[in-house]
N, C-alpha and C. Protein backbone atom coordinates (compact mmCIF):
# COMPACT_ATOMS: atom_id res chain seq x y z
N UNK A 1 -16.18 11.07 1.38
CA UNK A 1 -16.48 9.73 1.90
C UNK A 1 -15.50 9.35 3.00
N UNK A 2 -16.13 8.54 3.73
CA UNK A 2 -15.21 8.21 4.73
C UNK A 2 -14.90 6.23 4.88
N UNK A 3 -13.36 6.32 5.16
CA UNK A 3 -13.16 4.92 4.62
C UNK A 3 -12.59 4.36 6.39
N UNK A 4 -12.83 3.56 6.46
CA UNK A 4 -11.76 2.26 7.74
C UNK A 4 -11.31 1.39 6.86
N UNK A 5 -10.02 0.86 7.51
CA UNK A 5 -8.93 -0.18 6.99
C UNK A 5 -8.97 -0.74 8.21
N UNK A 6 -9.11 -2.08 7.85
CA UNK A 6 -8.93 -2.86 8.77
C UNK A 6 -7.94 -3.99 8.61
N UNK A 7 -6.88 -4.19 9.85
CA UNK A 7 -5.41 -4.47 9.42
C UNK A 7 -5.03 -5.16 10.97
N UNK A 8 -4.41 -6.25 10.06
CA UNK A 8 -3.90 -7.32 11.45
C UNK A 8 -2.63 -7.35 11.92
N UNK A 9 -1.59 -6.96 10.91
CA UNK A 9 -0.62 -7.39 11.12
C UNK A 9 0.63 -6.16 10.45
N UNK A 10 1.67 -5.98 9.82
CA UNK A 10 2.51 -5.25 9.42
C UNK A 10 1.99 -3.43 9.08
N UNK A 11 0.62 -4.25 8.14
CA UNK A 11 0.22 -2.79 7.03
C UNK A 11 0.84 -1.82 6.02
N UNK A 12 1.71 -2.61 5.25
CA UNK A 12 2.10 -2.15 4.13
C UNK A 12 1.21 -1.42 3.11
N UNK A 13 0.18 -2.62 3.17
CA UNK A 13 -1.28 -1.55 2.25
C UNK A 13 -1.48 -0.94 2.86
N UNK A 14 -1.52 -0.48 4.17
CA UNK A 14 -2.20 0.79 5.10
C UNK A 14 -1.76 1.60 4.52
N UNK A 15 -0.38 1.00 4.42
CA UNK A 15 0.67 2.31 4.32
C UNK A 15 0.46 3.36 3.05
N UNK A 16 0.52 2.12 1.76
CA UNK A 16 0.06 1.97 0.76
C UNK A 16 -1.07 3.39 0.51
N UNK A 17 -2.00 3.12 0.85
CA UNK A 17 -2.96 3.70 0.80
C UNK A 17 -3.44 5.14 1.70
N UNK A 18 -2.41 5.41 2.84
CA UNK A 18 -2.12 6.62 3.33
C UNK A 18 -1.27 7.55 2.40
N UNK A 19 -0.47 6.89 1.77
CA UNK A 19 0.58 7.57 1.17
C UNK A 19 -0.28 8.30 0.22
N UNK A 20 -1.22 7.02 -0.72
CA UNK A 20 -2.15 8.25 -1.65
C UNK A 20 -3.03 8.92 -1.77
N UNK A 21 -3.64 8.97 -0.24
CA UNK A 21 -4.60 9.89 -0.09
C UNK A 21 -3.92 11.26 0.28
N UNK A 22 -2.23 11.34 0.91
CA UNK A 22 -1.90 12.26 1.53
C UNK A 22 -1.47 12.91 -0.10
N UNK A 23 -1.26 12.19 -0.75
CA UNK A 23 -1.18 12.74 -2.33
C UNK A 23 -2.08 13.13 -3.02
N UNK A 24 -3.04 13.22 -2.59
CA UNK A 24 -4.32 13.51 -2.90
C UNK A 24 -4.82 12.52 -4.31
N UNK A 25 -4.24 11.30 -4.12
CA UNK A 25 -4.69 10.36 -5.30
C UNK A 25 -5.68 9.93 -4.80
N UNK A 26 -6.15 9.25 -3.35
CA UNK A 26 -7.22 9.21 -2.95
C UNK A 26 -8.15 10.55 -2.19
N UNK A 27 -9.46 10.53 -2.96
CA UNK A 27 -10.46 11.69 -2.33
C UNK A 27 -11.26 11.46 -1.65
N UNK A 28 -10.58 11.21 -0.06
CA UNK A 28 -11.49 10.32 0.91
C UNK A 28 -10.80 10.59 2.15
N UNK A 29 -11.84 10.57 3.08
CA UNK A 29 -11.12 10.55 4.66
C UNK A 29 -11.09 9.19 4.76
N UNK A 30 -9.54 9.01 5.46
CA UNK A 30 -9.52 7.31 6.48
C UNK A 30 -9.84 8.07 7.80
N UNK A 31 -10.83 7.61 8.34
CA UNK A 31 -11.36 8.05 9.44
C UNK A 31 -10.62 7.09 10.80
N UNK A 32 -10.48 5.63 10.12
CA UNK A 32 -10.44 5.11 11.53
C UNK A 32 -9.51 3.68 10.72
N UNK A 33 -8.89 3.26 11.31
CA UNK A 33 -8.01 1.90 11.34
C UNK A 33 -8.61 0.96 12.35
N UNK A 34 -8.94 0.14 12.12
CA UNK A 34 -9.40 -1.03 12.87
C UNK A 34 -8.62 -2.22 13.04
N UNK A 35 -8.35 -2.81 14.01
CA UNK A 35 -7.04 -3.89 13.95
C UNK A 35 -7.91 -4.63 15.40
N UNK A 36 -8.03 -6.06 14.92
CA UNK A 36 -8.02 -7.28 15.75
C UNK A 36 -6.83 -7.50 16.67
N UNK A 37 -5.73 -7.09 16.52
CA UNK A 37 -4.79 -7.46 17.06
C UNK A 37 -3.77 -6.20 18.17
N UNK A 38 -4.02 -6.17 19.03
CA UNK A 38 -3.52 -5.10 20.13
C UNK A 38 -1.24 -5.57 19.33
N UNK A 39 -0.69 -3.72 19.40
CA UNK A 39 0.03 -4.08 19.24
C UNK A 39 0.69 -4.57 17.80
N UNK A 40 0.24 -4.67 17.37
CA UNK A 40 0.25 -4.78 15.67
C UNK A 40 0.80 -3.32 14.73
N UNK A 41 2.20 -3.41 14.22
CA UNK A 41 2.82 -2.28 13.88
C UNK A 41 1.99 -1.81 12.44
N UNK A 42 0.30 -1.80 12.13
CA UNK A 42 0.20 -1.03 11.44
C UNK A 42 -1.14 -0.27 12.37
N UNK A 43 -1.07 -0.26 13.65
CA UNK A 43 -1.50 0.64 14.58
C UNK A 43 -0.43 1.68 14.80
N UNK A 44 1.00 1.86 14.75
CA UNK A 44 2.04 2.71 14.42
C UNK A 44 1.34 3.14 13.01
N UNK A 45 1.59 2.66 12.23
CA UNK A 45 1.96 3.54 10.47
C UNK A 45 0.23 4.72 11.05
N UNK A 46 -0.61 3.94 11.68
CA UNK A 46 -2.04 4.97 12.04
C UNK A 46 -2.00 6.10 12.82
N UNK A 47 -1.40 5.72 13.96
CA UNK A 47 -0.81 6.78 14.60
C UNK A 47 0.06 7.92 14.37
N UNK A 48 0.93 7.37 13.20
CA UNK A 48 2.10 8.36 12.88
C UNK A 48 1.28 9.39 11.80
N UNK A 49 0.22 8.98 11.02
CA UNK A 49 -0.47 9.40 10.32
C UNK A 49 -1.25 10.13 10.51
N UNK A 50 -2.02 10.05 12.16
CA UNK A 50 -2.40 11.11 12.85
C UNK A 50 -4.54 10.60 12.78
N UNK A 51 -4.76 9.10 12.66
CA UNK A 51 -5.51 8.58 11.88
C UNK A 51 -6.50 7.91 13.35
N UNK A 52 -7.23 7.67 13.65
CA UNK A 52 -7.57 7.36 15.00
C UNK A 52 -7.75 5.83 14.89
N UNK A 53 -7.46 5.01 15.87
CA UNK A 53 -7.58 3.57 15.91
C UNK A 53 -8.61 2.57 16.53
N UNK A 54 -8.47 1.92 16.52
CA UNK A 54 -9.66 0.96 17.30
C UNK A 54 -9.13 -0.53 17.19
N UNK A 55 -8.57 -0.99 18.33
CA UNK A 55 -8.50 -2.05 18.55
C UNK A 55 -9.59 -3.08 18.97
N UNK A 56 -10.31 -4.40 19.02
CA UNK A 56 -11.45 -5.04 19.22
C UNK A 56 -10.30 -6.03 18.73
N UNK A 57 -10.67 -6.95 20.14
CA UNK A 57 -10.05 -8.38 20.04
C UNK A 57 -10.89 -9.59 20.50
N UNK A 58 -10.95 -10.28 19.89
CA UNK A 58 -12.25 -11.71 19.43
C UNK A 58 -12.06 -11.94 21.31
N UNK A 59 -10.92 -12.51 21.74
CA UNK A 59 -10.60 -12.80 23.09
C UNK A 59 -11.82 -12.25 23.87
N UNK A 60 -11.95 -10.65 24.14
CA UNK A 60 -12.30 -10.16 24.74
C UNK A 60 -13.87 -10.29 24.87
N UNK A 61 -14.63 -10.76 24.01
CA UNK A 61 -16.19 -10.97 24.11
C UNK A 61 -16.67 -12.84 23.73
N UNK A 62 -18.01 -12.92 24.17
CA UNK A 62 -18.55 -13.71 24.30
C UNK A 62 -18.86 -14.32 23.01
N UNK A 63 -18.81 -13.72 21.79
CA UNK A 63 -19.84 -14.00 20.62
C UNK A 63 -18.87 -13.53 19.44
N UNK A 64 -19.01 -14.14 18.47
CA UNK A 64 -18.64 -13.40 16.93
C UNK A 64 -19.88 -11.86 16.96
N UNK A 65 -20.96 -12.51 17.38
CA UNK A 65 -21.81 -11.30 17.61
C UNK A 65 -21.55 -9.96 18.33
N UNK A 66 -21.03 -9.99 19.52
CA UNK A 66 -20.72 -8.92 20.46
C UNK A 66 -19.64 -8.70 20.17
N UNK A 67 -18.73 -9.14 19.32
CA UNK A 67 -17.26 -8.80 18.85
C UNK A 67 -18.10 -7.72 17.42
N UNK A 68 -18.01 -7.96 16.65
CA UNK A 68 -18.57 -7.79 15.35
C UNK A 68 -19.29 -6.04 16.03
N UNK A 69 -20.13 -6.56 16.43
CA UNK A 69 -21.20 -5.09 16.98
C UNK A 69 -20.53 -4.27 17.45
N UNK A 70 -19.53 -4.63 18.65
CA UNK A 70 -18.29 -3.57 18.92
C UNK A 70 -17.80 -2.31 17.65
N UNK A 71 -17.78 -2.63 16.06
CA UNK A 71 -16.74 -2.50 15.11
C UNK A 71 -17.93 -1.78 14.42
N UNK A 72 -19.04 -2.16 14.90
CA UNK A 72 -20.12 -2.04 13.86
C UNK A 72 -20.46 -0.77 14.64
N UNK A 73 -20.51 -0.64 15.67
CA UNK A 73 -21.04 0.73 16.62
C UNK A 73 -20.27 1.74 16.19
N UNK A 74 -18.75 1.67 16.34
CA UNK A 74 -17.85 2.73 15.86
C UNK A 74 -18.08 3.36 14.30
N UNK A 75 -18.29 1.85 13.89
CA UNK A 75 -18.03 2.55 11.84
C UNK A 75 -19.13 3.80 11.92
N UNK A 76 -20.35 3.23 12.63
CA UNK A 76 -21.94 4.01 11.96
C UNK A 76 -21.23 5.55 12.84
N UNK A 77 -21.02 4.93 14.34
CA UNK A 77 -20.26 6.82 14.69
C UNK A 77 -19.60 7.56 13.94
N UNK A 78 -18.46 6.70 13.55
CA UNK A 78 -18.25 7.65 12.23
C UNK A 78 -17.95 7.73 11.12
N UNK A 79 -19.43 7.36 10.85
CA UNK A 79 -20.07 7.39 9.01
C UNK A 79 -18.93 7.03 8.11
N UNK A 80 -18.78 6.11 8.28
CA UNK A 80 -18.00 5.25 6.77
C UNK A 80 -18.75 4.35 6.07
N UNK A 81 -18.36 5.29 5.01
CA UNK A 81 -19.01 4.61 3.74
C UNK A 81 -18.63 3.90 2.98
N UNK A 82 -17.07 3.16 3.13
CA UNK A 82 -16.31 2.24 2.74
C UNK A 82 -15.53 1.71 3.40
N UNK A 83 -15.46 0.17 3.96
CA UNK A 83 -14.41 -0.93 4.63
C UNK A 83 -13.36 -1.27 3.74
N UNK A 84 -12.48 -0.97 3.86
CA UNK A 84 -11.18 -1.80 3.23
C UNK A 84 -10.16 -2.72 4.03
N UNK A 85 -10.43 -3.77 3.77
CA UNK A 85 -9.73 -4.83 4.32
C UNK A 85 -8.15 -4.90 3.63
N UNK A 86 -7.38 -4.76 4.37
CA UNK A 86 -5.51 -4.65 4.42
C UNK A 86 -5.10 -5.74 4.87
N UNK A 87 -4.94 -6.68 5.40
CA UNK A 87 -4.16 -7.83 5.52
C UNK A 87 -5.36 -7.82 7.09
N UNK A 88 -6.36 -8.24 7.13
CA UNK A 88 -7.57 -8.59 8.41
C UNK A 88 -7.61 -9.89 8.64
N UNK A 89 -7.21 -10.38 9.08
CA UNK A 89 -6.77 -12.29 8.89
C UNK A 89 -7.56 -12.58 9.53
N UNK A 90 -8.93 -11.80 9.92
CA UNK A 90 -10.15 -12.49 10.39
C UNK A 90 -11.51 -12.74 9.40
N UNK A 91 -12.06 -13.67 9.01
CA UNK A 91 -13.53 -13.46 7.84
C UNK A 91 -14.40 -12.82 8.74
N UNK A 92 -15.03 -11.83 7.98
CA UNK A 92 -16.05 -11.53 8.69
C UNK A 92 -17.39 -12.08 8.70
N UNK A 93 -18.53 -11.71 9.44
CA UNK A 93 -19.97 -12.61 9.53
C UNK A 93 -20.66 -12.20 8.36
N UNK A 94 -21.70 -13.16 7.55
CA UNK A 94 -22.78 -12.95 6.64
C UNK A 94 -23.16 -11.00 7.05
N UNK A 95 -23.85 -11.33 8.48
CA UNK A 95 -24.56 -10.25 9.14
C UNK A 95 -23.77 -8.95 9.00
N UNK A 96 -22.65 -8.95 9.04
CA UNK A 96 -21.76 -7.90 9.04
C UNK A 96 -21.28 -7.64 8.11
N UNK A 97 -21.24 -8.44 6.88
CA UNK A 97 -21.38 -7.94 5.22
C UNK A 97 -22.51 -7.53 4.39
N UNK A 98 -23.81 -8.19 5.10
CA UNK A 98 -24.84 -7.34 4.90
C UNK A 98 -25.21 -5.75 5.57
N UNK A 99 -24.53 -5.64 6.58
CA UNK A 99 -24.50 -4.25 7.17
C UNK A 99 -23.86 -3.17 5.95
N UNK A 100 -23.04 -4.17 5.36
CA UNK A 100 -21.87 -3.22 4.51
C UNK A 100 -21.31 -3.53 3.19
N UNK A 101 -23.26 -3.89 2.31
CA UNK A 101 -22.99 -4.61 1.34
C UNK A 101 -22.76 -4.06 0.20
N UNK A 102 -21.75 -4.52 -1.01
CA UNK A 102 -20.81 -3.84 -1.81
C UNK A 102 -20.42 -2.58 -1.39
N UNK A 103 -19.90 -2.56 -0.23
CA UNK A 103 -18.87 -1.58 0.65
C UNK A 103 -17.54 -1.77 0.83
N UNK A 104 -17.18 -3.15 1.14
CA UNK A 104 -16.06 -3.61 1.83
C UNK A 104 -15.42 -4.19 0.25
N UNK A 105 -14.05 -3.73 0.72
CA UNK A 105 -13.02 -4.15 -0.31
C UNK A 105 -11.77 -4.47 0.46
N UNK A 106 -11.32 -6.18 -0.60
CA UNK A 106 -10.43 -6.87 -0.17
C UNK A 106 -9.33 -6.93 -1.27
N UNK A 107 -7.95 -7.17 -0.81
CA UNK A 107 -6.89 -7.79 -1.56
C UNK A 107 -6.42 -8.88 -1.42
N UNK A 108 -6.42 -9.58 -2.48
CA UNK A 108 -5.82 -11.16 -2.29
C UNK A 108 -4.68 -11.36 -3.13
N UNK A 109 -3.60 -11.94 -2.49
CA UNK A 109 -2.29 -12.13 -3.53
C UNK A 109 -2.12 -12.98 -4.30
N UNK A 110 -3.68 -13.11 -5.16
CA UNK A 110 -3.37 -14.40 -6.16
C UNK A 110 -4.34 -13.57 -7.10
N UNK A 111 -4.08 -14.39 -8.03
CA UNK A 111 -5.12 -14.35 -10.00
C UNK A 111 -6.41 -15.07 -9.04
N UNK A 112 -7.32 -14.42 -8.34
CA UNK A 112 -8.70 -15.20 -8.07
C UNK A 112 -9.21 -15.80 -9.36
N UNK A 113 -9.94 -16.65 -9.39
CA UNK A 113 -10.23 -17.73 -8.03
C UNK A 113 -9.33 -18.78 -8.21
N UNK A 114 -8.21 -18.29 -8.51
CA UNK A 114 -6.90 -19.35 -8.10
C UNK A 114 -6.55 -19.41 -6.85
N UNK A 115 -5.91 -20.33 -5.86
CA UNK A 115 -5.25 -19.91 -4.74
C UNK A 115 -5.87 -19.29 -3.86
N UNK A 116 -7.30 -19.41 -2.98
CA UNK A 116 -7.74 -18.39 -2.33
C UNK A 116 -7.17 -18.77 -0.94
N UNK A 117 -7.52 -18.52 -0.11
CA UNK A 117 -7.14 -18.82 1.46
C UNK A 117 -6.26 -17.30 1.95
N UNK A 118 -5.56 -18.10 3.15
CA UNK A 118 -4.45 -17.24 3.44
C UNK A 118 -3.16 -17.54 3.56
N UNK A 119 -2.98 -18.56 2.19
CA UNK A 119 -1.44 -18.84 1.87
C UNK A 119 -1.11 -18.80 0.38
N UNK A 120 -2.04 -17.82 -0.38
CA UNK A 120 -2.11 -17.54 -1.95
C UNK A 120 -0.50 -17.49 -2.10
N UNK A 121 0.21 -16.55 -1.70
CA UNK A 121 1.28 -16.47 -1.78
C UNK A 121 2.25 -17.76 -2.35
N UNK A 122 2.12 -18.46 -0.61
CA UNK A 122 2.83 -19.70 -0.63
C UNK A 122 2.76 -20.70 -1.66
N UNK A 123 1.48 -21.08 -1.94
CA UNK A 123 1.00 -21.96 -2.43
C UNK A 123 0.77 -21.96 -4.35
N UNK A 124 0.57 -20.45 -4.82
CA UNK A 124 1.03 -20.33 -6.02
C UNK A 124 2.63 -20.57 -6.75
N UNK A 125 3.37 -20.19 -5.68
CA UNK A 125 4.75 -20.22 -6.01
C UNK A 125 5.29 -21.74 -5.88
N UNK A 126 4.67 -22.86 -5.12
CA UNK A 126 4.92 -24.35 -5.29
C UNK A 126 4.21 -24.95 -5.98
N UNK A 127 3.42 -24.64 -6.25
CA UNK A 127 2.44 -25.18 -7.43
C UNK A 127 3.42 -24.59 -8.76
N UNK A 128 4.14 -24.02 -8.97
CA UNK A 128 5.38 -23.58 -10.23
C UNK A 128 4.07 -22.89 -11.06
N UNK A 129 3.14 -21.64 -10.96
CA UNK A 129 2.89 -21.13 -12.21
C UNK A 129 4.02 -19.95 -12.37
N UNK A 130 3.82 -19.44 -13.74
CA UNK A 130 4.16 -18.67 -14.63
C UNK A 130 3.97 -17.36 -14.20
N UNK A 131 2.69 -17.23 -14.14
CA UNK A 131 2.08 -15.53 -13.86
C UNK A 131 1.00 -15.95 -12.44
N UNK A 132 1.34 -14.93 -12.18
CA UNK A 132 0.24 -14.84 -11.00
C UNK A 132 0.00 -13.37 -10.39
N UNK A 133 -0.29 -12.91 -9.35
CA UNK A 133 -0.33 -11.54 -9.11
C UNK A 133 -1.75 -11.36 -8.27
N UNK A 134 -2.09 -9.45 -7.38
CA UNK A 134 -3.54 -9.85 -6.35
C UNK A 134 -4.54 -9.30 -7.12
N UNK A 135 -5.55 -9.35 -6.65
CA UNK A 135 -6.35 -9.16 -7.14
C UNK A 135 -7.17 -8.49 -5.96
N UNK A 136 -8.10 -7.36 -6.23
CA UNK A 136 -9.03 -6.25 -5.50
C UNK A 136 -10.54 -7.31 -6.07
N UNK A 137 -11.20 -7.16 -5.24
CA UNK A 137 -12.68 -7.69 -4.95
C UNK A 137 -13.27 -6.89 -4.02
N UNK A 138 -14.60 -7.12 -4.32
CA UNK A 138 -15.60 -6.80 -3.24
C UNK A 138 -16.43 -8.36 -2.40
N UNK A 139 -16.17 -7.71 -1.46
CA UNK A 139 -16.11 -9.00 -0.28
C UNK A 139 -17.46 -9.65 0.01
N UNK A 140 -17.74 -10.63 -0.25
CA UNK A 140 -18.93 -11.34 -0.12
C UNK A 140 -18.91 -12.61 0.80
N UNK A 141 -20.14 -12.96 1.18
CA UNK A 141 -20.08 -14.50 2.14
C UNK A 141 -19.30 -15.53 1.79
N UNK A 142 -19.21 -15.76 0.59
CA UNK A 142 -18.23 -16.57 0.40
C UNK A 142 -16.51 -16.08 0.45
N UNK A 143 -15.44 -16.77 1.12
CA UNK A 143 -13.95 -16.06 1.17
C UNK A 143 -13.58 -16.22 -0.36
N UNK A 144 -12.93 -15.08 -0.47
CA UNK A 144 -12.25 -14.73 -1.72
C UNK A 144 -13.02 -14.85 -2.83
N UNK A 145 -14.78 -14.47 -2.95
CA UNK A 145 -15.48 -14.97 -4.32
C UNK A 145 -16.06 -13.73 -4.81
N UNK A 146 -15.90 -12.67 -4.07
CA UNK A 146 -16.78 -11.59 -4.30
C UNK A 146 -16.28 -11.01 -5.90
N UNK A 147 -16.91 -10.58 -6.20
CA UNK A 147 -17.31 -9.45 -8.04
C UNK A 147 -15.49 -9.02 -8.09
N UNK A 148 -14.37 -9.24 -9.16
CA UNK A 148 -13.47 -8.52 -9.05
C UNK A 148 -13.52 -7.45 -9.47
N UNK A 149 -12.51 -6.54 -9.03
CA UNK A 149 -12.64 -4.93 -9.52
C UNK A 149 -11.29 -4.77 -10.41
N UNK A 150 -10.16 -5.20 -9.86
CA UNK A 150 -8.36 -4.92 -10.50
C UNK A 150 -8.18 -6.30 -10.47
N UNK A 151 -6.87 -6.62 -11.46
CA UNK A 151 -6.32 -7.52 -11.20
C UNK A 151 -4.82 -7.08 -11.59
N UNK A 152 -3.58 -7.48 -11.40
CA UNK A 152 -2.28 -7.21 -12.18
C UNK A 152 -1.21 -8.37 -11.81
N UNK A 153 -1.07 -8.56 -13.67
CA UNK A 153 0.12 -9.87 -13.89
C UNK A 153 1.24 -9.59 -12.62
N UNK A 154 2.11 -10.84 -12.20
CA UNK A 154 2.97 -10.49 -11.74
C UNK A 154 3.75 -11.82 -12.17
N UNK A 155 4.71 -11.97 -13.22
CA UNK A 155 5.76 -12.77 -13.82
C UNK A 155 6.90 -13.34 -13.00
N UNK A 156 6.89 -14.76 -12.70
CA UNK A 156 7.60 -15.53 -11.78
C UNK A 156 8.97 -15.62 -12.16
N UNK A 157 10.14 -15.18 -11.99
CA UNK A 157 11.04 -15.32 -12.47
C UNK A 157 12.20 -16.73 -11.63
N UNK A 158 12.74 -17.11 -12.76
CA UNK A 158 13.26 -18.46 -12.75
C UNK A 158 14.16 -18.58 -11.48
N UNK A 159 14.72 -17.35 -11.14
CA UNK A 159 15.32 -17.52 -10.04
C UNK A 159 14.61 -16.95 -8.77
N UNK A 160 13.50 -16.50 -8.56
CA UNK A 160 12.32 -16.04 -7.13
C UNK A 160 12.88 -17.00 -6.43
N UNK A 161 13.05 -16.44 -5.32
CA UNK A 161 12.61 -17.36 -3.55
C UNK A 161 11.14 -16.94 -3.44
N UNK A 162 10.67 -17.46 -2.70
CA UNK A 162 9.34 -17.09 -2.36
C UNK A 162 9.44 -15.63 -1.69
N UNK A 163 10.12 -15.20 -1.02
CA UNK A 163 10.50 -14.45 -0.48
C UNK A 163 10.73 -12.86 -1.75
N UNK A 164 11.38 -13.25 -2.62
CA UNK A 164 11.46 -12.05 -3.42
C UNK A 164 10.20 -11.92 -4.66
N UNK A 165 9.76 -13.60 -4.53
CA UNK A 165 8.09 -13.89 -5.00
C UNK A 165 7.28 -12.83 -4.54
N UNK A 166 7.13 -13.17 -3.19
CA UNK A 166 6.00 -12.15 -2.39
C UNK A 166 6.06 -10.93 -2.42
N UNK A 167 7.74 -10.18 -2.67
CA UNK A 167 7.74 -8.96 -2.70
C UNK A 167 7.32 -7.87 -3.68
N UNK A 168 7.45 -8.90 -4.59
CA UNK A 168 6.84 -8.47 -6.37
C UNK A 168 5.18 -8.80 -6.60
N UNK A 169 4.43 -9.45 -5.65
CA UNK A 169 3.57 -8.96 -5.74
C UNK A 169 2.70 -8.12 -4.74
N UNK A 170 3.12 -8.15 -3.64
CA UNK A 170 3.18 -6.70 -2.59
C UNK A 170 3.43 -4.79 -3.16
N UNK A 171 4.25 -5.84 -4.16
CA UNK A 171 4.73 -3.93 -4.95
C UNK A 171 3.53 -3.81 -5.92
N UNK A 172 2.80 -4.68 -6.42
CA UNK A 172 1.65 -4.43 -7.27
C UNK A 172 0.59 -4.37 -6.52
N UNK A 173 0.30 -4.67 -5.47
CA UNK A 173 -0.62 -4.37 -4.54
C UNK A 173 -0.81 -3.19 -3.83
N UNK A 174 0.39 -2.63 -3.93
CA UNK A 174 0.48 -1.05 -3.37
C UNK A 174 -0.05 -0.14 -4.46
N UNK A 175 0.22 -0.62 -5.38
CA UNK A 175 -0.34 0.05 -6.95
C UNK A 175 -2.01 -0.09 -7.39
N UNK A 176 -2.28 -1.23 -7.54
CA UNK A 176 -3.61 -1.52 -7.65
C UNK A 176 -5.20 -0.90 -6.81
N UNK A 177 -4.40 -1.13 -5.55
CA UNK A 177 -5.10 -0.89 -4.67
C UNK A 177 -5.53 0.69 -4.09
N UNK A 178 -5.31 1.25 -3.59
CA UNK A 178 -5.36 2.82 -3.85
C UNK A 178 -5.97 2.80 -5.12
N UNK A 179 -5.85 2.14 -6.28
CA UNK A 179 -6.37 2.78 -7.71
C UNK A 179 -8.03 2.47 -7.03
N UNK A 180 -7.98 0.89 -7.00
CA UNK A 180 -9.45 0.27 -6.68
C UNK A 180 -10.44 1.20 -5.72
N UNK A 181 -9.73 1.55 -4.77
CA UNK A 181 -9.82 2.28 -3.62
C UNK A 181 -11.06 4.04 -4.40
N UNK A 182 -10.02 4.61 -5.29
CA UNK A 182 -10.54 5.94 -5.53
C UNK A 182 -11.87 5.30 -6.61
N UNK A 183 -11.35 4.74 -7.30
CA UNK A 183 -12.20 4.24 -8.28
C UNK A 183 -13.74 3.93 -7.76
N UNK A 184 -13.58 3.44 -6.60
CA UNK A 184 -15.14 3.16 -5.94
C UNK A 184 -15.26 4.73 -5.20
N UNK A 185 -14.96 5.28 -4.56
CA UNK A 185 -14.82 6.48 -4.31
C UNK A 185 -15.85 7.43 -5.36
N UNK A 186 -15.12 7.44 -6.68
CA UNK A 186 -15.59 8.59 -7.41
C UNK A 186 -17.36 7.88 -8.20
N UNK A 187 -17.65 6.24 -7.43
CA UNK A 187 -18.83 6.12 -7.80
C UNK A 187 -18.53 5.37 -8.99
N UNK A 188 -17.10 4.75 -9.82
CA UNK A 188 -16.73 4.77 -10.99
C UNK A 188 -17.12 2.94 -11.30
N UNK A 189 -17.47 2.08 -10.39
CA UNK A 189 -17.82 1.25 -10.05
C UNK A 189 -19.18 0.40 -10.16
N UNK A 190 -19.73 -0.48 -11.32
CA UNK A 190 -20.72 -0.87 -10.92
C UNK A 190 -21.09 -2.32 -11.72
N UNK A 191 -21.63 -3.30 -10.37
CA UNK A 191 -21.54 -4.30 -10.41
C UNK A 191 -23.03 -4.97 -11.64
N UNK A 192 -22.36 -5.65 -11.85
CA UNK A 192 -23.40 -6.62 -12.53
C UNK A 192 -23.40 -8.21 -12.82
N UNK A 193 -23.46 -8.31 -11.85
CA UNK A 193 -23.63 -10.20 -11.68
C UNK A 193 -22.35 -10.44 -11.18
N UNK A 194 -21.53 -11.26 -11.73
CA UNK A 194 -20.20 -11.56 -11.09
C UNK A 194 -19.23 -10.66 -11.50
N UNK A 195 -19.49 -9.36 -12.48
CA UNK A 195 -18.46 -8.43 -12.78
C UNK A 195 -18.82 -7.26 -12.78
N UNK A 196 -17.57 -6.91 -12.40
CA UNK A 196 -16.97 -5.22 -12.31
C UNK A 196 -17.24 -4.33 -13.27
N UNK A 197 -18.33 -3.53 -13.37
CA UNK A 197 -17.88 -2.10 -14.70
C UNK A 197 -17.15 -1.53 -14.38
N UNK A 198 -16.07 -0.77 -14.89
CA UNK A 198 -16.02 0.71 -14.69
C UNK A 198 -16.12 1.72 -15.76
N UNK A 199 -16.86 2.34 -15.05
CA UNK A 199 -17.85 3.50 -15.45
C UNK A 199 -17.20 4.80 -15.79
């Protein structure tokens, strides 16, 4: 199978998830990295990996449409059969999740459907819960509602900054994910209404 990650910004999960395919924990080609953002150091971790890239920036076209189709021309060139979204700080269109439906897989750094947006992080840790941690989904029209697949506790300790908050659940996200990742891979995956089997 062949997978794209699509990644805006650092790419720790890129990283994440190169590391275990080169381990052969994942049984899948990453064919292609996709990044909105020219310049973005997880177009490095792609490169160093030897992984081919594709930059497409909203700026550059007329339409969510003619942006979108850009991304959509490349995937079908080369045949991926799974989107994984890595930190993509863009939503994508209805149209373009129906192109790639129960395909695309997301990580969110909260217990869904707690905290969705793109400040789960922030915003769990001032709100003072207890446990929290991300959670793997499959990506649907609505943000952050799609079928979950993983989830894993991550225990707030009395003395966290947000800062060593976020890092503890970044380290479970490197874990989870790659799992979620092969798991749909080997077909092990199957949905039924708002939940996850695995098979």
């Amino acid at each position: 199978m062949n997978i794209a990650i699509f990644c805006s910004g650092n790419g720790t999960n890129l990283q994440a998830i190169i590391d275990s395919q080169k381990k052969g924990f994942i049984k899948a080609d990453i064919k292609l990295v996709v990044s909105d953002t020219a310049g973005c150091f997880a177009l490095e971790r792609a490169k160093k990996a030897d992984i081919k890239t594709l930059v497409v920036e909203k700026k550059n076209f007329s339409s969510q449409k003619d942006f979108e189709g850009a991304i959509l021309k490349k995937l079908k060139e080369e045949k991926i059969g799974l989107i994984v979204l890595a930190g993509y700080m863009r939503l994508l269109s209805p149209d373009f999740i129906k192109e790639y439906k129960n395909k695309i897989l997301n990580i969110h750094p909260s217990l869904l459907p707690s905290f969705k947006g793109t400040h789960g992080i922030k915003e769990a840790f001032l709100y003072g819960v207890k446990i929290t941690g991300p959670t793997v989904h499959f990506v649907t029209e609505d943000m952050d509602a799609g079928p979950i697949i993983l989830q894993s506790a991550v225990a707030v300790m009395e003395d966290d900054t947000e800062e060593t908050f976020a890092g503890a659940i970044h380290k479970e996200e490197h874990k989870i994910y790659p799992r979620a990742i092969q798991l749909f891979v080997e077909g092990k995956l199957k949905i039924e209404g708002r939940k996850v089997k695995i098979i």
